[in-house]
N, C-alpha and C. Protein backbone atom coordinates (compact mmCIF):
# COMPACT_ATOMS: atom_id res chain seq x y z
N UNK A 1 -11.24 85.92 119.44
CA UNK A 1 -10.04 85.83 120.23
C UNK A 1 -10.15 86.82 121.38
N UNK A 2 -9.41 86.62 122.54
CA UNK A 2 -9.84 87.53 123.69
C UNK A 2 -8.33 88.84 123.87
N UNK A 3 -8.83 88.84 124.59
CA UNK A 3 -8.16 90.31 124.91
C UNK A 3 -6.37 89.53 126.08
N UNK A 4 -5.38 90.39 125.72
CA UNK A 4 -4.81 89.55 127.02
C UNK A 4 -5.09 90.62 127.99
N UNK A 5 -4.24 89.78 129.18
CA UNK A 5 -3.99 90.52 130.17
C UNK A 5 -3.81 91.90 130.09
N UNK A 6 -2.34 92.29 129.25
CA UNK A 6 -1.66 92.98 129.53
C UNK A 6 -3.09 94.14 128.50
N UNK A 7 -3.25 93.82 127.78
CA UNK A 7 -4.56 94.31 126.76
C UNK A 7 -5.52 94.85 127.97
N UNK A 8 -6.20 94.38 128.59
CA UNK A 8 -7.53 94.30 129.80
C UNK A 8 -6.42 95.53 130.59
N UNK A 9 -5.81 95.80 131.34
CA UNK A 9 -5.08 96.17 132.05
C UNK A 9 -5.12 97.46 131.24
N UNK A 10 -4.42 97.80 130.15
CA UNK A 10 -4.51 99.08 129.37
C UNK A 10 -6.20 99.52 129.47
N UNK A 11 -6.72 98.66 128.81
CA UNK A 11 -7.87 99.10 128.58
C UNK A 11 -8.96 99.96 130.01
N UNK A 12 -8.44 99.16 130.67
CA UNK A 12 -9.19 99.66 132.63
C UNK A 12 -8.53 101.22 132.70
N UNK A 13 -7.45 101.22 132.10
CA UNK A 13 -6.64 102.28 132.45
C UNK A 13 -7.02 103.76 131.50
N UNK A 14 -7.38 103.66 130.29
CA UNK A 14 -8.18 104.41 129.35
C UNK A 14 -9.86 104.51 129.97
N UNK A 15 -10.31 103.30 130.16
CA UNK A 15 -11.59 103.99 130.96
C UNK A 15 -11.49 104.46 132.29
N UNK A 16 -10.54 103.90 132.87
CA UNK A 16 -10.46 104.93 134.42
C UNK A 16 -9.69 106.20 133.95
N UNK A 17 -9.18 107.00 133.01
CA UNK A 17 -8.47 107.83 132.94
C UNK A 17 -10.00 108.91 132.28
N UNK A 18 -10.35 107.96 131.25
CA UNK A 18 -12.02 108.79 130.74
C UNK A 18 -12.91 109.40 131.53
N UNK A 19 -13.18 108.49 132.54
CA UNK A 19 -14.36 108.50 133.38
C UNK A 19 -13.75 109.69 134.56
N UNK A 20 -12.70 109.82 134.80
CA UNK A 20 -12.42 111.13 135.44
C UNK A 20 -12.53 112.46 135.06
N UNK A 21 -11.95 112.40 133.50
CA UNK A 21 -12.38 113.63 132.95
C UNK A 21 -13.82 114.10 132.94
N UNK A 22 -14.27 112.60 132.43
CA UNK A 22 -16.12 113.28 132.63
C UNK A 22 -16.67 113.78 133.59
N UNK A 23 -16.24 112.98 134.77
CA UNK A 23 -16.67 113.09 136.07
C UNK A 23 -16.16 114.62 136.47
N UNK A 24 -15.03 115.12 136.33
CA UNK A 24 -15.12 116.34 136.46
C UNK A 24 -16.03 117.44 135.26
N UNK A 25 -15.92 117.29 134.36
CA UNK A 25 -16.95 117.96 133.52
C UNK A 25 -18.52 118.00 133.91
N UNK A 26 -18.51 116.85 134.36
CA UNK A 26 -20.38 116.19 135.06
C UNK A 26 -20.67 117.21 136.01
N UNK A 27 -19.68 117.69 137.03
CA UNK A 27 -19.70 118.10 138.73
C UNK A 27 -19.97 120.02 138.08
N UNK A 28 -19.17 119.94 136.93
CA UNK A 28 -19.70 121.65 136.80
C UNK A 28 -21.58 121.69 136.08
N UNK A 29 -21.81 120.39 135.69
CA UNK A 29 -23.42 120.64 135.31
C UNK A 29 -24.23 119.44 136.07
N UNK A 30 -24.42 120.14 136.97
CA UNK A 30 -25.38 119.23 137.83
C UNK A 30 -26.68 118.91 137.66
N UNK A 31 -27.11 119.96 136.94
CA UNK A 31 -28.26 119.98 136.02
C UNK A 31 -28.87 118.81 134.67
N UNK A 32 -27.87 118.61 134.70
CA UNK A 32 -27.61 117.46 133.06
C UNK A 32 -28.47 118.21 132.10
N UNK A 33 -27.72 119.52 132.10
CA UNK A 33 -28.05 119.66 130.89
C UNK A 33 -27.59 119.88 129.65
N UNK A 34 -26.25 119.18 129.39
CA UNK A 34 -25.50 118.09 128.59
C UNK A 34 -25.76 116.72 128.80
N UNK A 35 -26.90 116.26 127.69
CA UNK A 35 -26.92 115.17 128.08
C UNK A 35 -26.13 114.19 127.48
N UNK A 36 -25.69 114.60 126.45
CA UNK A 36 -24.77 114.15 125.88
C UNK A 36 -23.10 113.53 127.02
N UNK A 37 -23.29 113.98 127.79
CA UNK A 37 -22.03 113.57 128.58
C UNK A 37 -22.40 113.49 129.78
N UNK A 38 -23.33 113.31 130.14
CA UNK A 38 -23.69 112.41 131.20
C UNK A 38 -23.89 110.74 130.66
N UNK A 39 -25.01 111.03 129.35
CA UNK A 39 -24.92 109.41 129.19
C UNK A 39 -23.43 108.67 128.76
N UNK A 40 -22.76 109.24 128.39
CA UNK A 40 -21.15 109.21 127.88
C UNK A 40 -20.64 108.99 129.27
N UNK A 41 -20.90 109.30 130.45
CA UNK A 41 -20.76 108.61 131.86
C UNK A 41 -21.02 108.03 132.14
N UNK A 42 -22.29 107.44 131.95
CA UNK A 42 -22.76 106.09 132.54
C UNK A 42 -22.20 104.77 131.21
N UNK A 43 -22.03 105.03 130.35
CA UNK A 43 -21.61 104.28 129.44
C UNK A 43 -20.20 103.76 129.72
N UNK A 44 -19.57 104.82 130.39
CA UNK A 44 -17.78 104.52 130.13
C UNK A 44 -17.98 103.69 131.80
N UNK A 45 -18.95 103.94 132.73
CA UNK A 45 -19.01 103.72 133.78
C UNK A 45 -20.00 102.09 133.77
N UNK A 46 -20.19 101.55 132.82
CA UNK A 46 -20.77 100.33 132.53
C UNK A 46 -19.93 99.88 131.92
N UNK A 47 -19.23 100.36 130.79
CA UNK A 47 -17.61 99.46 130.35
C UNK A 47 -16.86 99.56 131.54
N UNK A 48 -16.68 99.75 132.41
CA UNK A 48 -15.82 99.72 133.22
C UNK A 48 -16.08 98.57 134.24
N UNK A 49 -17.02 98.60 134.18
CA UNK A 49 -18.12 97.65 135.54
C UNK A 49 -17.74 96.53 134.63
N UNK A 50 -17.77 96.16 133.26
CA UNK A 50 -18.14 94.66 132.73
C UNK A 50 -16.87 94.01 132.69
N UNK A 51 -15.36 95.11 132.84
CA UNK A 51 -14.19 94.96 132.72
C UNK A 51 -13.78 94.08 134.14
N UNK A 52 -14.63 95.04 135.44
CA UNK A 52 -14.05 94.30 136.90
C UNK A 52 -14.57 93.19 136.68
């Protein structure tokens, strides 16, 4: 069964709300050396992409 609208819509809104936090956490280690949350960025940043 699929997701509704109003479902998809929340959901964009939890990964765009995620992907900011990381994204600021990312900008203090430019280094990646957490890699743990960098790939946790590109992940929330590929659910996000499959959502548009």
């Amino acid at each position: 069964m699929g997701l509704s609208k109003k479902d998809i819509g929340r959901r964009k809104a939890t990964l765009k709300a995620r992907l900011d936090e990381l994204e600021k956490k990312a900008r203090i280690d430019p280094l990646k050396r957490d890699t743990a949350l960098h790939e946790e960025l590109a992940d929330t940043k590929k659910k996000l992409a499959e959502l548009e």
